[in-house]
Protein backbone atom coordinates (compact mmCIF):
# COMPACT_ATOMS: atom_id res chain seq x y z
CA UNK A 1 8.61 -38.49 4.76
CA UNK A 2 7.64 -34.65 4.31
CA UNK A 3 10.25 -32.47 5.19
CA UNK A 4 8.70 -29.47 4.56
CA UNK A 5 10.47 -28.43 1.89
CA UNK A 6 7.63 -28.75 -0.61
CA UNK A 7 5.48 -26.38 1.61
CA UNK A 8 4.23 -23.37 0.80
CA UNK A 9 3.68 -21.47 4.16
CA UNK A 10 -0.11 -19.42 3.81
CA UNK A 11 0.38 -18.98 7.14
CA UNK A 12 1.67 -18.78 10.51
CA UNK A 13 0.04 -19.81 13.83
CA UNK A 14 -1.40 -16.80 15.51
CA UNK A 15 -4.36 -16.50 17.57
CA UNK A 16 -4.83 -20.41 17.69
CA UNK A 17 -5.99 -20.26 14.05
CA UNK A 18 -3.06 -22.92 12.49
CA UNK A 19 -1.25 -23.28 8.92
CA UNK A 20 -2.99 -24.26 5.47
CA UNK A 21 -0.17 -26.56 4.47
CA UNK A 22 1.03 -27.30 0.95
CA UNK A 23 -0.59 -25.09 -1.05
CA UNK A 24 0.93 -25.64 -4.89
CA UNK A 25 -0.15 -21.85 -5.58
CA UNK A 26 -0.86 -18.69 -3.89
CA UNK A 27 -4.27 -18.01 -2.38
CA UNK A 28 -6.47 -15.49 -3.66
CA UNK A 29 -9.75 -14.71 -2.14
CA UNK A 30 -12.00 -12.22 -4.10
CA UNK A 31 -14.67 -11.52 -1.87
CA UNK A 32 -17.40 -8.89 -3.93
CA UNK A 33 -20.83 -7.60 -3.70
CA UNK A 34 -22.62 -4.27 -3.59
CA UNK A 35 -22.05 -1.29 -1.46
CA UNK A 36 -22.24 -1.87 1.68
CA UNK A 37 -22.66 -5.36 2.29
CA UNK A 38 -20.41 -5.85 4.79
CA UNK A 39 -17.44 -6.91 1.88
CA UNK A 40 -14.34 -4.44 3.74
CA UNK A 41 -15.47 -5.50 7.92
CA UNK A 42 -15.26 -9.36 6.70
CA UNK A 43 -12.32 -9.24 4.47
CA UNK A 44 -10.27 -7.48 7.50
CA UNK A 45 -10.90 -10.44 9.37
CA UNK A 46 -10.01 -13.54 7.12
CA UNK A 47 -6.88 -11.71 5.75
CA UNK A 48 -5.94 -11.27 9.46
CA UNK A 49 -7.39 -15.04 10.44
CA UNK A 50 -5.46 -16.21 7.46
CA UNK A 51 -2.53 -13.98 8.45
CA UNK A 52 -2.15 -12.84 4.93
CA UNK A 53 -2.53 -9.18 2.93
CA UNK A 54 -5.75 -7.97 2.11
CA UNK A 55 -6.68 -5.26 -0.05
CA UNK A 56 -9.46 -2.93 0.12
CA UNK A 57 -10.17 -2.07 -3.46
CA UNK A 58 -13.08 0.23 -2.53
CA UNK A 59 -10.95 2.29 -0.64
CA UNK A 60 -8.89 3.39 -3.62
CA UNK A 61 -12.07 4.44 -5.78
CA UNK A 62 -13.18 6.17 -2.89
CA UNK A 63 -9.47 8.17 -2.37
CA UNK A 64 -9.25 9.09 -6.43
CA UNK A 65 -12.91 10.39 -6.31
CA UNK A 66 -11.72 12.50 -3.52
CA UNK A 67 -9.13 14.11 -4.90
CA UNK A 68 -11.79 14.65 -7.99
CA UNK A 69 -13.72 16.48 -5.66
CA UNK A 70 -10.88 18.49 -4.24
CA UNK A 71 -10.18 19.69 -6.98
CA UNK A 72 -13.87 20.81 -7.96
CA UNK A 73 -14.55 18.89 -10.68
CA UNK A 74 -18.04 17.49 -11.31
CA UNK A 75 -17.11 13.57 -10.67
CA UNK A 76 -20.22 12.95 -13.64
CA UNK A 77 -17.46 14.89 -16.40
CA UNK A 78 -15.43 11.89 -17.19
CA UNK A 79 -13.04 13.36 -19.52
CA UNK A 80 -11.95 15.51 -16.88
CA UNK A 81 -11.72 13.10 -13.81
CA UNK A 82 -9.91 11.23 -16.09
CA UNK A 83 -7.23 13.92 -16.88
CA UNK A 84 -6.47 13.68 -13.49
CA UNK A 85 -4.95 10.10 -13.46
CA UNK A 86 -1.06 11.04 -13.43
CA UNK A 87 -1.95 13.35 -10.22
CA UNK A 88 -2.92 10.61 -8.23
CA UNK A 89 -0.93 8.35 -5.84
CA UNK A 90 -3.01 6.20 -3.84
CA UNK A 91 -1.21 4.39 -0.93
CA UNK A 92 -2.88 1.68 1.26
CA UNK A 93 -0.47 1.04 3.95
CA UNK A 94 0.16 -2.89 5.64
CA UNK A 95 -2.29 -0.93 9.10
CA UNK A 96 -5.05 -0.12 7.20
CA UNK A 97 -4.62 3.52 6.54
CA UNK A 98 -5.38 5.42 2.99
CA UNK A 99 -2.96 7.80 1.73
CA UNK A 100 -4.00 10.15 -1.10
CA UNK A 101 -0.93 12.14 -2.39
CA UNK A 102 1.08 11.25 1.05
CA UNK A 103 -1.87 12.74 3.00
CA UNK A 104 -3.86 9.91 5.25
CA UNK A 105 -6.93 10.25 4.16
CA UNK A 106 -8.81 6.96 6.01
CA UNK A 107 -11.07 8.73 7.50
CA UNK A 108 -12.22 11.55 4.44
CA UNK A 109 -13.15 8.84 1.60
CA UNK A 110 -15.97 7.56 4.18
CA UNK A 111 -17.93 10.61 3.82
CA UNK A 112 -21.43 10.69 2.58
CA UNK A 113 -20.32 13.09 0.07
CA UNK A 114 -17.56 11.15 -1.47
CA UNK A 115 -19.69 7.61 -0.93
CA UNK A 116 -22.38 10.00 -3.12
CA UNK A 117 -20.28 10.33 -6.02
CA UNK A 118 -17.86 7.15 -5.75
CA UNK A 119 -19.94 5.11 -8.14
CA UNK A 120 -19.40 7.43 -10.79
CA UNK A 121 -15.40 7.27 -11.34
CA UNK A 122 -15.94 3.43 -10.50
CA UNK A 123 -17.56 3.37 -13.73
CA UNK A 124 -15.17 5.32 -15.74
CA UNK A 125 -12.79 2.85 -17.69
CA UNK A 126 -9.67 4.54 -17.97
CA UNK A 127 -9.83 5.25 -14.16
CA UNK A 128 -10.90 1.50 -13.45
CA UNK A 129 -7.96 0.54 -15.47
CA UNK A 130 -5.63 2.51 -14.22
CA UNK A 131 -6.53 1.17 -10.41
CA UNK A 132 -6.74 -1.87 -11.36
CA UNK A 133 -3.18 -2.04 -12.93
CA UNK A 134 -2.50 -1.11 -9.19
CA UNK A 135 -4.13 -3.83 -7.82
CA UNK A 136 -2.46 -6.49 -9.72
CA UNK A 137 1.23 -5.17 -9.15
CA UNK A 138 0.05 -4.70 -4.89
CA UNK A 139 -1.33 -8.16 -5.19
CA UNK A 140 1.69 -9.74 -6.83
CA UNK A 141 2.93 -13.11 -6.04
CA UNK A 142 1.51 -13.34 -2.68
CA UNK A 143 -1.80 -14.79 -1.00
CA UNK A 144 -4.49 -12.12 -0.76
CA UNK A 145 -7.69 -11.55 0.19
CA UNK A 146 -9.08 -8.60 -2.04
CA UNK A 147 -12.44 -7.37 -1.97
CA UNK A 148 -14.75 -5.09 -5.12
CA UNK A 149 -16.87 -5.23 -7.34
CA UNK A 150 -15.38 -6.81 -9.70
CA UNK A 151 -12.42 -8.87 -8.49
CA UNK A 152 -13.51 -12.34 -9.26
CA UNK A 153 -15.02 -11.18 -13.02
CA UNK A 154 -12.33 -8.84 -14.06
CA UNK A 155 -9.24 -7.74 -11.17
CA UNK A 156 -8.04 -11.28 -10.86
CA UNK A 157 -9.94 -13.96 -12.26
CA UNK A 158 -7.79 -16.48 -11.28
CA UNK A 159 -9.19 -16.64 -7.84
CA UNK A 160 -8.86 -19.93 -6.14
CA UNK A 161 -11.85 -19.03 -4.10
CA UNK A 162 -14.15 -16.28 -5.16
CA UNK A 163 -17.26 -14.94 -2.57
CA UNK A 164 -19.73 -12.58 -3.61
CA UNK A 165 -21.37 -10.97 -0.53
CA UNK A 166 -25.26 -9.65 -0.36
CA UNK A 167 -27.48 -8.35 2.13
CA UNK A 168 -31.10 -6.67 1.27
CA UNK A 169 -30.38 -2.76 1.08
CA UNK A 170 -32.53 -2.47 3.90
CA UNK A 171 -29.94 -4.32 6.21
CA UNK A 172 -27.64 -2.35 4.75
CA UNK A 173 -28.82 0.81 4.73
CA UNK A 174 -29.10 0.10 8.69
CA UNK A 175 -25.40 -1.49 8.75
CA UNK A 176 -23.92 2.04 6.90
CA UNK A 177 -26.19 4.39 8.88
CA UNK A 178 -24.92 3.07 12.29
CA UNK A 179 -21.45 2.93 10.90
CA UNK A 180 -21.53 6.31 9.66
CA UNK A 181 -23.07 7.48 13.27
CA UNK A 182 -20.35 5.91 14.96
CA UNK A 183 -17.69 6.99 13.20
CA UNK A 184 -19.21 10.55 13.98
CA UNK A 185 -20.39 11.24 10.28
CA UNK A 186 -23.85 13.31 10.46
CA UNK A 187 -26.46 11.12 8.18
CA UNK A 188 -30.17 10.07 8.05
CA UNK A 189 -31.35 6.39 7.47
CA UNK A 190 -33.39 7.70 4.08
CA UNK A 191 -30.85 9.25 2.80
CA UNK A 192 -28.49 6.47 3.00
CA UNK A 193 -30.73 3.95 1.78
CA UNK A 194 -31.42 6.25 -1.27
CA UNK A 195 -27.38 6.37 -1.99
CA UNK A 196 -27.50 2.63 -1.93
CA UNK A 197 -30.08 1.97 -4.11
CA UNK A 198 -28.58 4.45 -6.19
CA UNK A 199 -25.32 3.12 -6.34
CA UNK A 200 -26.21 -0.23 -7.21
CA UNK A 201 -27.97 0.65 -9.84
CA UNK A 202 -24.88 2.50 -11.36
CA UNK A 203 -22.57 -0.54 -10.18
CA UNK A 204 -24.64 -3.22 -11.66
CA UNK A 205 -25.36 -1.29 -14.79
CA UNK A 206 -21.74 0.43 -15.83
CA UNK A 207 -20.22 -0.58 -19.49
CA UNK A 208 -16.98 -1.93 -18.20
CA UNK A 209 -16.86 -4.96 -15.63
CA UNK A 210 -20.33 -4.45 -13.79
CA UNK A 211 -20.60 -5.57 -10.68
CA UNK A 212 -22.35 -9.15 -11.11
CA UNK A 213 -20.88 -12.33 -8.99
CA UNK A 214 -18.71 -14.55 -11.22
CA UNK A 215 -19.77 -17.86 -12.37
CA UNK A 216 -17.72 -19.83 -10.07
CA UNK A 217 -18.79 -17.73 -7.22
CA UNK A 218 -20.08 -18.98 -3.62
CA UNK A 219 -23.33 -17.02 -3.02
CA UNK A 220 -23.35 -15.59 0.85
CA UNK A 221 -26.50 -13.91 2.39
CA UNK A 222 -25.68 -11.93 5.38
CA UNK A 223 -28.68 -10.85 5.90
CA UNK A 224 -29.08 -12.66 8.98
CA UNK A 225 -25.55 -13.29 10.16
CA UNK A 226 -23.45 -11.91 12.12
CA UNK A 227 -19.64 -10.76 11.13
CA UNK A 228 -18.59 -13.20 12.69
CA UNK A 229 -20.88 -16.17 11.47
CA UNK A 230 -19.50 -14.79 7.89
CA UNK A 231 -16.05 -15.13 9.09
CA UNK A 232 -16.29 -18.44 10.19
CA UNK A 233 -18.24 -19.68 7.13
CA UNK A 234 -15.64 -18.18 4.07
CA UNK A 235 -12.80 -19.45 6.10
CA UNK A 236 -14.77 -23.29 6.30
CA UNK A 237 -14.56 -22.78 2.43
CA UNK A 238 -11.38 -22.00 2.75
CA UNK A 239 -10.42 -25.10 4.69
CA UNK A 240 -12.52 -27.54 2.12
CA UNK A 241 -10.92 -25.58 -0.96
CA UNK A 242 -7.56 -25.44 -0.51
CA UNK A 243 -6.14 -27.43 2.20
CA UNK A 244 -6.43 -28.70 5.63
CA UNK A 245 -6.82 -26.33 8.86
CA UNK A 246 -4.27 -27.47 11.62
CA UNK A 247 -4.78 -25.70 14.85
């Protein structure tokens, strides 16, 4: 008879949503893809389905090349954004909020100017190493849902599930350009499919872990699917790779 003693609690029931019961090991979901693909909106969702931590990788690239810029430094001198490691604390706190040196800065990494030059201290491998040191120690011994560029390839590559996310730039270039507008940040559809373009070309072609799906990866085209359908279908792998779904 199980007594539950040899269960390892992923979750709690909230929302209807149930338990994954005995899990042997933690869960960690790498969810990657290029730049705006919808990777940060989905993860959100499953962490939160899941009721587990997620971590929003981009976020912290996006807060040190900040800083980079605040400083006025060109972020294409990579000696010198690089100097500036031991100045930078990046915080992202359990709500979803960035801090940058104490300071929230949530809403200041996702402007067109910083999404502009993010690609380029991305690439940079002390930087990446330095964040991705973070990473580990943040994800720790607990479940996680993280999502990157290179999380399944490089950050943890011990994923028990690993998701790499596309969508034609075209789709996305539409799905940044009303997220930008809504979020009151001033931007034209051109110009934002240019950055994208752009920026995957820099992602996909950098030195140090590129941003290419891992070999055990599922393949997901949200083109053509909602959030939600997205949701639904990474937890359903979920359910059929690691455990049963009670509600």
């Amino acid at each position: 008879m199980d007594d539950g003693s040899q269960r390892d609690y992923l979750t709690h029931p909230r929302g209807g949503f149930g338990i994954l019961w005995k899990m042997k090991n933690k869960l960690i979901l790498a969810i990657d893809g290029p730049a705006a693909a919808g990777k940060s909106t989905v993860a959100k969702l499953v962490a939160k389905k899941l009721n587990i931590t997620y971590i929003d990788t981009g976020a912290m690239y996006r807060a040190f090349t900040l800083f980079v810029m605040q400083k006025g430094i060109d972020p294409q001198r990579q000696q010198a954004c690089e100097a500036l490691i031991p100045q930078v604390k990046i915080l992202l706190a359990p709500t979803g909020e960035v801090f940058l040196n104490g300071q929230d800065v949530s809403k200041d990494i996702r402007d067109p100017k910083v999404s502009a030059q993010v690609s380029y201290i991305a690439s940079y491998k002390t930087i990446r190493l330095a964040l991705v040191d973070l990473q580990r120690h943040m994800a720790g011994n607990q479940s996680v849902v993280m999502d990157g560029r290179d999380i399944g390839t490089y950050v943890l590559p011990e994923a028990n599930i690993k998701i790499f996310q596309i969508a034609s730039v075209e789709t996305r270039a539409v799905r940044r350009y009303e997220e930008n507008l809504s979020k009151g940040i001033a931007c034209t559809l051109e110009s934002v499919e240019e950055d994208l373009r752009h920026r995957d070309y820099i992602d996909s072609h950098r030195d140090f872990a590129p941003l290419k799906p891992a070999v055990d990866s599922i393949l997901i085209d949200t083109s053509f699917m909602t959030v939600n359908e997205v949701v639904e279908r990474i937890l359903d792998i979920v359910q059929k790779k690691v455990g049963s779904i009670h509600a």
